[in-house]
PDB file of N, CA and C in Angstrom:
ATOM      1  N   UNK A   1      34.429  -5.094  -5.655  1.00  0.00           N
ATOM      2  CA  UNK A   1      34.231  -5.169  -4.206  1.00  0.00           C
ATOM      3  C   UNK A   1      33.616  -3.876  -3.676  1.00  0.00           C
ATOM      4  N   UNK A   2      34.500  -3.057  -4.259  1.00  0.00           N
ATOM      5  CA  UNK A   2      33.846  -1.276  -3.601  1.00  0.00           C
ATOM      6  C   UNK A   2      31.934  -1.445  -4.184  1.00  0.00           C
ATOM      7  N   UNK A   3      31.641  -1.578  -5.196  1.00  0.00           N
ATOM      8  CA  UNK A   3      30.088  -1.421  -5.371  1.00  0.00           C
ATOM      9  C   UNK A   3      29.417  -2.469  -4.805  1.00  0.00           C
ATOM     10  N   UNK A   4      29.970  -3.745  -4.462  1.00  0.00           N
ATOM     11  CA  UNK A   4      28.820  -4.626  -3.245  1.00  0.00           C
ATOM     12  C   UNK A   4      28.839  -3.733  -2.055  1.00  0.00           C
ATOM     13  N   UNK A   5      29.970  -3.506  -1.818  1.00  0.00           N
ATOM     14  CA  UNK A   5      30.206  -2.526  -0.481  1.00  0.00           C
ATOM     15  C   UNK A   5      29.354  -1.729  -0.636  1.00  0.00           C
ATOM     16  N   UNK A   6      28.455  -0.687  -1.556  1.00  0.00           N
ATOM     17  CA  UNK A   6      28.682   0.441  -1.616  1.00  0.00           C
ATOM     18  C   UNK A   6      26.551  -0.051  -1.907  1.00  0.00           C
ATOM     19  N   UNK A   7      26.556  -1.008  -2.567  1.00  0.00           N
ATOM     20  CA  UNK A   7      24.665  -1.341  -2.995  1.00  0.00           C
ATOM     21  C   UNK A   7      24.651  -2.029  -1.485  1.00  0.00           C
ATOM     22  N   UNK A   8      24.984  -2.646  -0.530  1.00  0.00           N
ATOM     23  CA  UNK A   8      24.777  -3.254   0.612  1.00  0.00           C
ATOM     24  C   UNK A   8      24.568  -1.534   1.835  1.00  0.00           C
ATOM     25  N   UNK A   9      25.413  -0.770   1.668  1.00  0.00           N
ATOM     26  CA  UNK A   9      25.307   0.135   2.393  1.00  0.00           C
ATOM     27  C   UNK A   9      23.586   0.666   1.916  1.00  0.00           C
ATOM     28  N   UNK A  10      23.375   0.756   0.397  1.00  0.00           N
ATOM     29  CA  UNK A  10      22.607   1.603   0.136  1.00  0.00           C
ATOM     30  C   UNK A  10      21.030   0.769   0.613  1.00  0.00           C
ATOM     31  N   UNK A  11      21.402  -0.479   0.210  1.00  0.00           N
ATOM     32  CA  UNK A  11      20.503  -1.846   1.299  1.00  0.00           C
ATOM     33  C   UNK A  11      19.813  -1.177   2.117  1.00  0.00           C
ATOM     34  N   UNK A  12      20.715  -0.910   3.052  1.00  0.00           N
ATOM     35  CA  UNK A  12      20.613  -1.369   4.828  1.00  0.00           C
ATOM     36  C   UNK A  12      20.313   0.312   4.627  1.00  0.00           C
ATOM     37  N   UNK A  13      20.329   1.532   4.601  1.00  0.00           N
ATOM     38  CA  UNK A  13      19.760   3.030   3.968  1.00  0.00           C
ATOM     39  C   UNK A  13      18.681   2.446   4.026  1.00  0.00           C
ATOM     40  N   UNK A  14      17.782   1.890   3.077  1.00  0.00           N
ATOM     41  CA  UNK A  14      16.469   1.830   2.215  1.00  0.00           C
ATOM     42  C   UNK A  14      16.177   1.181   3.428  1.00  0.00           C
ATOM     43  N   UNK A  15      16.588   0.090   3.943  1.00  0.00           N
ATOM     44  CA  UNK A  15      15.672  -0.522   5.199  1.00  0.00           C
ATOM     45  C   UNK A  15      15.481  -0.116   6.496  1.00  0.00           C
ATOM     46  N   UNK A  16      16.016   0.603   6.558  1.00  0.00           N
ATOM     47  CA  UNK A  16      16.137   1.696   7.621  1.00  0.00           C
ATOM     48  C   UNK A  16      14.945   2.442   7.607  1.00  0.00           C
ATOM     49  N   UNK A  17      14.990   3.406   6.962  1.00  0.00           N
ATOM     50  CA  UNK A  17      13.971   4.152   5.902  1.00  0.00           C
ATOM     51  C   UNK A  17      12.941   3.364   6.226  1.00  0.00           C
ATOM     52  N   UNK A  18      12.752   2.116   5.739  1.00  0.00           N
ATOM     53  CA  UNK A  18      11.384   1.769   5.420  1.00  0.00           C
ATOM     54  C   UNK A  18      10.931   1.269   6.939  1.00  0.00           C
ATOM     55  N   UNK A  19      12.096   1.159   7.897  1.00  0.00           N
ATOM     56  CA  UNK A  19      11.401   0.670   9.067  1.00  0.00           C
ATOM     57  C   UNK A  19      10.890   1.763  10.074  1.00  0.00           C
ATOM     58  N   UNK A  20      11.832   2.574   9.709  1.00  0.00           N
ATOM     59  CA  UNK A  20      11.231   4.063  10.374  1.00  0.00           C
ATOM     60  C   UNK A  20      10.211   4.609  10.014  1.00  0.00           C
ATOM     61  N   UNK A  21       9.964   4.800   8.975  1.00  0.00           N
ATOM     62  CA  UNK A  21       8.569   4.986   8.283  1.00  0.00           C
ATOM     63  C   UNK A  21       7.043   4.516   8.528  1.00  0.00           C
ATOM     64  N   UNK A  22       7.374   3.033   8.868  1.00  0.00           N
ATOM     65  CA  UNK A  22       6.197   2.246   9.481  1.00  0.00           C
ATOM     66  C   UNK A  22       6.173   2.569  11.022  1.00  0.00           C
ATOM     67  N   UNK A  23       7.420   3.166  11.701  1.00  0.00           N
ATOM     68  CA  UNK A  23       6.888   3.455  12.725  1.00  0.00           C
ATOM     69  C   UNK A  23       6.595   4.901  12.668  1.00  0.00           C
ATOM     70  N   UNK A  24       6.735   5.854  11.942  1.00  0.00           N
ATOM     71  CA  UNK A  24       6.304   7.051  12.280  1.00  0.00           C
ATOM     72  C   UNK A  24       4.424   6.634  11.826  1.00  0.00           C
ATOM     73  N   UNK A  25       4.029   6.543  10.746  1.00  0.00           N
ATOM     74  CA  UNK A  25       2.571   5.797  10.494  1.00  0.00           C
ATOM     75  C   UNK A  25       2.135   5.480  11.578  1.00  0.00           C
ATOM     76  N   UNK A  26       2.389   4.234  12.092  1.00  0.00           N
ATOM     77  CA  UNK A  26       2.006   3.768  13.835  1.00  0.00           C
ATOM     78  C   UNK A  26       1.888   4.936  15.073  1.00  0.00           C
ATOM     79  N   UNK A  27       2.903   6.120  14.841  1.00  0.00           N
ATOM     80  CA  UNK A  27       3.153   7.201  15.895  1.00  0.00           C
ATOM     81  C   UNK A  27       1.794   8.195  15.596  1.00  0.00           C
ATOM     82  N   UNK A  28       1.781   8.080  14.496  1.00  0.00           N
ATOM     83  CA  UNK A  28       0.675   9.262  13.718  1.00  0.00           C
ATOM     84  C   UNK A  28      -0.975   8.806  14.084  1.00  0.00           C
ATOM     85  N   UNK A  29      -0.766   7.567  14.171  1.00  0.00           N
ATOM     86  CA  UNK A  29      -2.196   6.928  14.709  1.00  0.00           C
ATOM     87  C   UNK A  29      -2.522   6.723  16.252  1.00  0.00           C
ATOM     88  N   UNK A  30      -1.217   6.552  16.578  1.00  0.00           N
ATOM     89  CA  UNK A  30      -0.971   6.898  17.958  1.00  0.00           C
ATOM     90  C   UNK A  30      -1.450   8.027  18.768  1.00  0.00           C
ATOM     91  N   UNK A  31      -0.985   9.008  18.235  1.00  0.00           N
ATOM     92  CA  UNK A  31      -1.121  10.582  18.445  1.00  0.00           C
ATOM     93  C   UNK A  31      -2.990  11.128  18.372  1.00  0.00           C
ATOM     94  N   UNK A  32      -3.629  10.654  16.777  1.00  0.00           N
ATOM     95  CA  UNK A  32      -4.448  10.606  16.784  1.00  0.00           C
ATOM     96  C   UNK A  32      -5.758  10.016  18.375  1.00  0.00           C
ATOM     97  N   UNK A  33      -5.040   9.017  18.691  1.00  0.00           N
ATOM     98  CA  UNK A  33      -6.122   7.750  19.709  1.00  0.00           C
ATOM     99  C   UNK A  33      -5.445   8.708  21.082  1.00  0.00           C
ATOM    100  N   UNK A  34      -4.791   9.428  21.040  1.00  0.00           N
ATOM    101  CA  UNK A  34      -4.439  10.049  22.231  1.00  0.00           C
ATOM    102  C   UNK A  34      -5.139  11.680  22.133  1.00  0.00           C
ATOM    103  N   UNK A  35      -5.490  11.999  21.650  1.00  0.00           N
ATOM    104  CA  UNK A  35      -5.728  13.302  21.253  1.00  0.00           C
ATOM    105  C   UNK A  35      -7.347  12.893  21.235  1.00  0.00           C
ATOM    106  N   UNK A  36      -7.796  11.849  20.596  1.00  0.00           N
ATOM    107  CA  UNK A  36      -9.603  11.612  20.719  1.00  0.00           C
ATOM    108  C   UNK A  36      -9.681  11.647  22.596  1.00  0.00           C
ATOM    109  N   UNK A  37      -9.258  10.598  23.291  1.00  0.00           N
ATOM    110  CA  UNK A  37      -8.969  10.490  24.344  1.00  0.00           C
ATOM    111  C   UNK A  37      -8.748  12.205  25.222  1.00  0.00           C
ATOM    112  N   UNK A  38      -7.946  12.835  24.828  1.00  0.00           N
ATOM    113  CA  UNK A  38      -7.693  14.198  25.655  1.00  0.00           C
ATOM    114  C   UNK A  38      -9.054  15.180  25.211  1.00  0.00           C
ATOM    115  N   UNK A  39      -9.570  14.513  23.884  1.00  0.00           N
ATOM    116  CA  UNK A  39     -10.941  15.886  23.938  1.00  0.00           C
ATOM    117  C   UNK A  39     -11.911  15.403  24.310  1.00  0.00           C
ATOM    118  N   UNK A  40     -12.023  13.980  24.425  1.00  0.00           N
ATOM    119  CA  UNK A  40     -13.095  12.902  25.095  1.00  0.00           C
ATOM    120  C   UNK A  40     -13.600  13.209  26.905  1.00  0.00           C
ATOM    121  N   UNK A  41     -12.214  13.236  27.128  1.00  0.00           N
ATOM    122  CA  UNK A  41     -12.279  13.509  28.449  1.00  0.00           C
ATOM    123  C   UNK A  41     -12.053  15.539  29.208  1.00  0.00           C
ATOM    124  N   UNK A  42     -11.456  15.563  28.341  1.00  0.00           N
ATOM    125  CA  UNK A  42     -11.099  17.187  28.055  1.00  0.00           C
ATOM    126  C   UNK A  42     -10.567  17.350  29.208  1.00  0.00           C
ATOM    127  N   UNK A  43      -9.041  17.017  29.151  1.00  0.00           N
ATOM    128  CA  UNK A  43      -7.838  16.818  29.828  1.00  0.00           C
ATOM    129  C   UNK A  43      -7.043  18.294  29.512  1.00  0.00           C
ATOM    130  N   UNK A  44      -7.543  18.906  28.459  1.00  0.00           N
ATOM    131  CA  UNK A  44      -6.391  19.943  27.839  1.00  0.00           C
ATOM    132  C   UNK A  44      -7.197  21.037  29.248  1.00  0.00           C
ATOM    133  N   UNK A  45      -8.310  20.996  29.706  1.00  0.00           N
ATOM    134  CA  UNK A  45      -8.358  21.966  30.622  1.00  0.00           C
ATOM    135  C   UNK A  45      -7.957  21.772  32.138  1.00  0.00           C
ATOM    136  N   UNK A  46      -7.430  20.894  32.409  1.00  0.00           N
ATOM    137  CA  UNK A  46      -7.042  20.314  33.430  1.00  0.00           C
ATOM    138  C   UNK A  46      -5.482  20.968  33.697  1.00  0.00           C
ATOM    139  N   UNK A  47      -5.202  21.587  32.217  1.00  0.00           N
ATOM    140  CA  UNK A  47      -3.933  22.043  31.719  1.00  0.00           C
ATOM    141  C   UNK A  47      -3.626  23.671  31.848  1.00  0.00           C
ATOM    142  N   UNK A  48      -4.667  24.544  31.817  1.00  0.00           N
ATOM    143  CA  UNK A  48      -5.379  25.883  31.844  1.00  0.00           C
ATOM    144  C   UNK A  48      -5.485  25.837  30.349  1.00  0.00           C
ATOM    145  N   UNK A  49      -5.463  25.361  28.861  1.00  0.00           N
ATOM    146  CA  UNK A  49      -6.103  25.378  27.890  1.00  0.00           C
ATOM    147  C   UNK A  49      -7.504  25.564  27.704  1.00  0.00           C
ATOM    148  N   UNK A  50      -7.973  26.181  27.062  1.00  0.00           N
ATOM    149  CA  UNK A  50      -9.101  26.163  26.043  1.00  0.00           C
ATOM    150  C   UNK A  50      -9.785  25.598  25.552  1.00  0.00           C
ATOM    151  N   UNK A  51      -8.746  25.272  25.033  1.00  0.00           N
ATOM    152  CA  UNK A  51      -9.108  24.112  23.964  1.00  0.00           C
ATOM    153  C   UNK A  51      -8.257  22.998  23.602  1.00  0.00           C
ATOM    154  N   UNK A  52      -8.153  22.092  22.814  1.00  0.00           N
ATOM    155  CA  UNK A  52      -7.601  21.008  22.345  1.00  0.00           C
ATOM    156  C   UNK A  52      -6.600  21.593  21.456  1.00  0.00           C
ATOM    157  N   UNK A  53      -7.103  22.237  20.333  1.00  0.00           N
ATOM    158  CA  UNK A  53      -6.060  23.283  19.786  1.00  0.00           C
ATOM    159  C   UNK A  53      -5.064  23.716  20.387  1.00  0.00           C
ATOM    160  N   UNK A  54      -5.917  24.546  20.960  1.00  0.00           N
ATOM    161  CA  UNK A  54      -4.550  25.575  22.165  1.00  0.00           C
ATOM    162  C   UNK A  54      -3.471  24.690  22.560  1.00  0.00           C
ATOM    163  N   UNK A  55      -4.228  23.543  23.412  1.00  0.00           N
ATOM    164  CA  UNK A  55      -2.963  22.729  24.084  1.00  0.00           C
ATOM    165  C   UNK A  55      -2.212  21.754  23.234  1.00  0.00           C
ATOM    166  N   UNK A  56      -2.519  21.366  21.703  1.00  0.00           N
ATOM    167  CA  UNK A  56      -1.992  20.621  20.667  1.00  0.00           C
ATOM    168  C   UNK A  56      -0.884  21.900  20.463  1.00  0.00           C
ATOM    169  N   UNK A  57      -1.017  22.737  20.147  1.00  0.00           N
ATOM    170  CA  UNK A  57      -0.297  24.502  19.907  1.00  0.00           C
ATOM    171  C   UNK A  57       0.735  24.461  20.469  1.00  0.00           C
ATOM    172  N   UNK A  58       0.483  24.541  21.972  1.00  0.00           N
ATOM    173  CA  UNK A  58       0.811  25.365  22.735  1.00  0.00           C
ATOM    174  C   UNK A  58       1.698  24.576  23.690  1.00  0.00           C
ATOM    175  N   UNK A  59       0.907  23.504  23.803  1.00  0.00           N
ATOM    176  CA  UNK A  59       1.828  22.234  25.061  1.00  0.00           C
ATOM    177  C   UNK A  59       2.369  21.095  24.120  1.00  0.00           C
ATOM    178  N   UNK A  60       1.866  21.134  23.336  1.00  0.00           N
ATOM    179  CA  UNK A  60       2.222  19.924  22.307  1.00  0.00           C
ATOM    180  C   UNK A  60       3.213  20.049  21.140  1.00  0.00           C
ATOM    181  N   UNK A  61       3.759  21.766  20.986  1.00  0.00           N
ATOM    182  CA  UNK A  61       4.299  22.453  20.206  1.00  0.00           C
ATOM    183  C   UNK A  61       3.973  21.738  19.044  1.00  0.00           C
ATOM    184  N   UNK A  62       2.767  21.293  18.677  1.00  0.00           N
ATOM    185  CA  UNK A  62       2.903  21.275  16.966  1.00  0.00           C
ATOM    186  C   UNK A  62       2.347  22.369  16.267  1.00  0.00           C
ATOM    187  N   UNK A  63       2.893  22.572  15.158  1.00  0.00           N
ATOM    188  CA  UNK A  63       2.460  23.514  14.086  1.00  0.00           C
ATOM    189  C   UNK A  63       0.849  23.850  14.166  1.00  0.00           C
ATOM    190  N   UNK A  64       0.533  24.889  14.150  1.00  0.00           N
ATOM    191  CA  UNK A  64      -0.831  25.339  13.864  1.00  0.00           C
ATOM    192  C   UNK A  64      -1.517  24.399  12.770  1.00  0.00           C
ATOM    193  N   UNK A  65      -0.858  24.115  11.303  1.00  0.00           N
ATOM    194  CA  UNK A  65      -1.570  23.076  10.274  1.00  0.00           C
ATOM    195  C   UNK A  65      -1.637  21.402  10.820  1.00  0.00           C
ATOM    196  N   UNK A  66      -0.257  21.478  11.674  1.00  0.00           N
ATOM    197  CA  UNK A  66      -0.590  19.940  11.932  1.00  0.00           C
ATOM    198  C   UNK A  66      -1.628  19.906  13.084  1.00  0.00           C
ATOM    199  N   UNK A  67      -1.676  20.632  14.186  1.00  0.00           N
ATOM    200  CA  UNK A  67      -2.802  20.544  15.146  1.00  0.00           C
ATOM    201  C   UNK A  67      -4.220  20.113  14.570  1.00  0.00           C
ATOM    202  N   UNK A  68      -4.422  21.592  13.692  1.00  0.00           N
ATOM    203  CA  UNK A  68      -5.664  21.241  13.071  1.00  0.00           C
ATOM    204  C   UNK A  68      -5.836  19.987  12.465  1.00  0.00           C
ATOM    205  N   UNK A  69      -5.133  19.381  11.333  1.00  0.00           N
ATOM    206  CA  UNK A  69      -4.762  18.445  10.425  1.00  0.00           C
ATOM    207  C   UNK A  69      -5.236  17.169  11.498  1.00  0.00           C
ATOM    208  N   UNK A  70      -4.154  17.074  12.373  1.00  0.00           N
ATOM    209  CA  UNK A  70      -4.312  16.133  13.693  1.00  0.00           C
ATOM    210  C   UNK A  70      -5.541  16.063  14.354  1.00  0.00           C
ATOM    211  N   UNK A  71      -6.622  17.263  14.828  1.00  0.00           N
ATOM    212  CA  UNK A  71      -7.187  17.200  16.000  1.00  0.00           C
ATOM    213  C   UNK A  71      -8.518  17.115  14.476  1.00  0.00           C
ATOM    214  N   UNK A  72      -9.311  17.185  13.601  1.00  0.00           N
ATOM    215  CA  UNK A  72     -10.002  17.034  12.234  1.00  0.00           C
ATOM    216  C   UNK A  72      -9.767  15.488  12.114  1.00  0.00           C
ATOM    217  N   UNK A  73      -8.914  15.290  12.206  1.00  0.00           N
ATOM    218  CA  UNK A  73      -8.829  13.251  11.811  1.00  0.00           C
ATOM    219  C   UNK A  73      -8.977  12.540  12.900  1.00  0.00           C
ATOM    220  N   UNK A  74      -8.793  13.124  14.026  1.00  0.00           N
ATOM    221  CA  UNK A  74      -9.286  12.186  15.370  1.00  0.00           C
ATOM    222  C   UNK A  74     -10.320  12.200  15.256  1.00  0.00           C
ATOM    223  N   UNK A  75     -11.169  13.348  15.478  1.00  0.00           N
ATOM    224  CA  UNK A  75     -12.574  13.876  15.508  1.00  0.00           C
ATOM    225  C   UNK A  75     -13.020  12.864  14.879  1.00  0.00           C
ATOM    226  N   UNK A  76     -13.068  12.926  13.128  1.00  0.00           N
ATOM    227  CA  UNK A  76     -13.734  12.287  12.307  1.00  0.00           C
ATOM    228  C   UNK A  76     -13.760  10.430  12.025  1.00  0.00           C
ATOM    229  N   UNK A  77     -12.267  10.348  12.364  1.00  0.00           N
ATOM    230  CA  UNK A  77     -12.112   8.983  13.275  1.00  0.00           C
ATOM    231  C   UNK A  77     -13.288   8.460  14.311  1.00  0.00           C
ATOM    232  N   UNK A  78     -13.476   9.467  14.824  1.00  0.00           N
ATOM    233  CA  UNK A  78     -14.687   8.480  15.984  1.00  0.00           C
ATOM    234  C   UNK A  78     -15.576   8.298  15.119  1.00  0.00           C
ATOM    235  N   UNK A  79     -16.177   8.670  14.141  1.00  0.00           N
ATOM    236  CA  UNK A  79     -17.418   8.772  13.342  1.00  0.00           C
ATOM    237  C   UNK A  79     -16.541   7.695  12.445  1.00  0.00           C
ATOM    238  N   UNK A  80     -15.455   7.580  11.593  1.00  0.00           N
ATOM    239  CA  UNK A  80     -14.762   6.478  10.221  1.00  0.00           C
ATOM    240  C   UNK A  80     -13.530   6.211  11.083  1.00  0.00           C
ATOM    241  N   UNK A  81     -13.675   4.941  11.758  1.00  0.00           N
ATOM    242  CA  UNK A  81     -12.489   4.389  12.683  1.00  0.00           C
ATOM    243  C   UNK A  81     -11.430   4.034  11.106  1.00  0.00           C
ATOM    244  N   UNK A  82     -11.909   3.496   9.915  1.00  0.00           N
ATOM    245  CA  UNK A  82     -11.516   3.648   8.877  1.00  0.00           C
ATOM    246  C   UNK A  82     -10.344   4.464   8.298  1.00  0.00           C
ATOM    247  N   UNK A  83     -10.429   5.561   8.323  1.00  0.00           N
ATOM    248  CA  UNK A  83      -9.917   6.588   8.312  1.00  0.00           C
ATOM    249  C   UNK A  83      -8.227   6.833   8.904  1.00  0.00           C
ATOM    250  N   UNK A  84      -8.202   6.040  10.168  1.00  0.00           N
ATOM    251  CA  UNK A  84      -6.883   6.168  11.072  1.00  0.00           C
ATOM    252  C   UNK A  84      -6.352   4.846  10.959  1.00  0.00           C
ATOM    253  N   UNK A  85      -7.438   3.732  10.778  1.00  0.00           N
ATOM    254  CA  UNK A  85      -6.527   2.578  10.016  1.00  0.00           C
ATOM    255  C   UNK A  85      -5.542   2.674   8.832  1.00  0.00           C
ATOM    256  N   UNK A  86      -6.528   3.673   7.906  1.00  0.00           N
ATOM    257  CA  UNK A  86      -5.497   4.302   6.553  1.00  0.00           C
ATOM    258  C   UNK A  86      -4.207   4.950   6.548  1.00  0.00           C
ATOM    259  N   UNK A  87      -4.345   5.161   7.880  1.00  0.00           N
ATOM    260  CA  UNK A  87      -2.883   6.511   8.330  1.00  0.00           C
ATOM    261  C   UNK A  87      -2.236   5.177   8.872  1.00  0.00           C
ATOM    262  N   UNK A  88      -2.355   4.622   9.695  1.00  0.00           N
ATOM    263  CA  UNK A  88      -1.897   3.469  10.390  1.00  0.00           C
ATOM    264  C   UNK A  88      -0.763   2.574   9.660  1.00  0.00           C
ATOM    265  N   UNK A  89      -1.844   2.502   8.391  1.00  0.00           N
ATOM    266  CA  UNK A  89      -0.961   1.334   7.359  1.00  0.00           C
ATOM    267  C   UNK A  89      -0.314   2.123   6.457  1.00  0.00           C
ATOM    268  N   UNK A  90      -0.404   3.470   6.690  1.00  0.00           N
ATOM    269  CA  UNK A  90       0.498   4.509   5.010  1.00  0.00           C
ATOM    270  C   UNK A  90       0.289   4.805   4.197  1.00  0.00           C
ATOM    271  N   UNK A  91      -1.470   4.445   3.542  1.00  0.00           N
ATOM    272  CA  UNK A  91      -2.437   4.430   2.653  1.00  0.00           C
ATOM    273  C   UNK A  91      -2.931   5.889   2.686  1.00  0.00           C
ATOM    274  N   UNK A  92      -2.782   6.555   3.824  1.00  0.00           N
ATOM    275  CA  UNK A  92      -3.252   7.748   4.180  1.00  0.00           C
ATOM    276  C   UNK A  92      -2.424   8.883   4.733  1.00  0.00           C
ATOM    277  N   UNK A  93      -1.835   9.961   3.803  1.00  0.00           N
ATOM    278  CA  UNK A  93      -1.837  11.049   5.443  1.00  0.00           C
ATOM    279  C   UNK A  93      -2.187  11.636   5.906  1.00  0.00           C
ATOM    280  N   UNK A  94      -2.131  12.284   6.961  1.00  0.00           N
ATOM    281  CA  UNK A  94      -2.975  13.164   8.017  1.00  0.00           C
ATOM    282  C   UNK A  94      -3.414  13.948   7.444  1.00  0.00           C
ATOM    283  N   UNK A  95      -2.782  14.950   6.541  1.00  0.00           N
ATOM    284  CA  UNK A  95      -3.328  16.511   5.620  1.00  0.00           C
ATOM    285  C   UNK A  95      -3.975  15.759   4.550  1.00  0.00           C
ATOM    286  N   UNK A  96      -3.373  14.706   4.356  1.00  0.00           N
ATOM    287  CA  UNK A  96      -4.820  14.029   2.854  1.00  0.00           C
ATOM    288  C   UNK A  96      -6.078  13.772   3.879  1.00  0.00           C
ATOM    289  N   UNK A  97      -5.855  12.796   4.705  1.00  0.00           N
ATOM    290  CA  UNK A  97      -6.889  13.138   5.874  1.00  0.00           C
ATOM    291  C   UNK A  97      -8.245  14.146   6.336  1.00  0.00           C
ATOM    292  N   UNK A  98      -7.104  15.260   6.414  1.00  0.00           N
ATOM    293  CA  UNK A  98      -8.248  15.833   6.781  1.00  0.00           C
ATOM    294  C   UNK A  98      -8.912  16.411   5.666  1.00  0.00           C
ATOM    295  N   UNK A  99      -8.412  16.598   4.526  1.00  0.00           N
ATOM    296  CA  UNK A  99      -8.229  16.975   3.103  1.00  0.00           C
ATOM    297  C   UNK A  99     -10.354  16.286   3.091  1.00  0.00           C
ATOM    298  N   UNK A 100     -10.011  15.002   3.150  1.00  0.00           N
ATOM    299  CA  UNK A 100     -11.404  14.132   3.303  1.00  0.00           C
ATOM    300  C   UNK A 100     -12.206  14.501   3.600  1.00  0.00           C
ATOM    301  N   UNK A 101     -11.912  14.916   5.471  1.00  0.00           N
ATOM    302  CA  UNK A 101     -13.038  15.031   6.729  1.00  0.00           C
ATOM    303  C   UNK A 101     -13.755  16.518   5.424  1.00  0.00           C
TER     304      UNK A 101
END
C-alpha cells in the first residue's frame, strides 16, 4: 500500500512538472512577442531608458545574459518567426536560441 501511495505521489510530482514546464515555454514566447512589440514601438523610452536592454535590466530585473539572450531571439524572430515557435513548443531554448541568431 505504502509504494502505490508513494509511485502515485511521485505521478502527480512528474505531472506537475510537466504542466508547469509547458507553461513556462508559452511564458518564454510570451515575453519574447512582448519585448519585439516594446522595441517595435520603443516604449522602453517612454520609460526614461535607452534602450531595450537597459529597461529589460533595469525595469524588467532580468539578468544581463537573459536580457541579451531574450532581446537577440525577439529581434531575430521577426526575421525566423520559426525560431520562437521552437521555444514555444520546448524544442528550443532561449540561450540555444540565441546561441543560433
Amino acid at each position: 500500500l505504502m509504494q502505490s501511495i508513494k509511485k502515485l505521489k511521485h505521478t502527480e510530482l512528474h505531472e506537475r512538472a510537466v504542466t508547469i514546464t509547458k507553461k513556462f515555454h508559452h511564458t518564454e514566447s510570451e515575453l519574447i512577442d512582448v519585448l519585439q512589440e516594446i522595441d517595435e514601438h520603443k516604449v522602453f523610452l517612454a520609460f526614461g531608458y535607452s534602450s531595450l536592454y537597459d529597461y529589460a535590466t533595469k525595469s524588467l530585473k532580468l539578468s544581463e545574459a537573459n536580457a541579451s539572450n531574450f532581446i537577440t531571439v525577439a529581434r531575430k524572430s521577426i526575421i525566423i518567426p520559426e525560431l520562437k515557435l521552437a521555444i514555444r513548443d520546448g524544442s528550443l531554448t532561449v540561450s540555444k536560441g540565441r546561441k543560433i541568431c
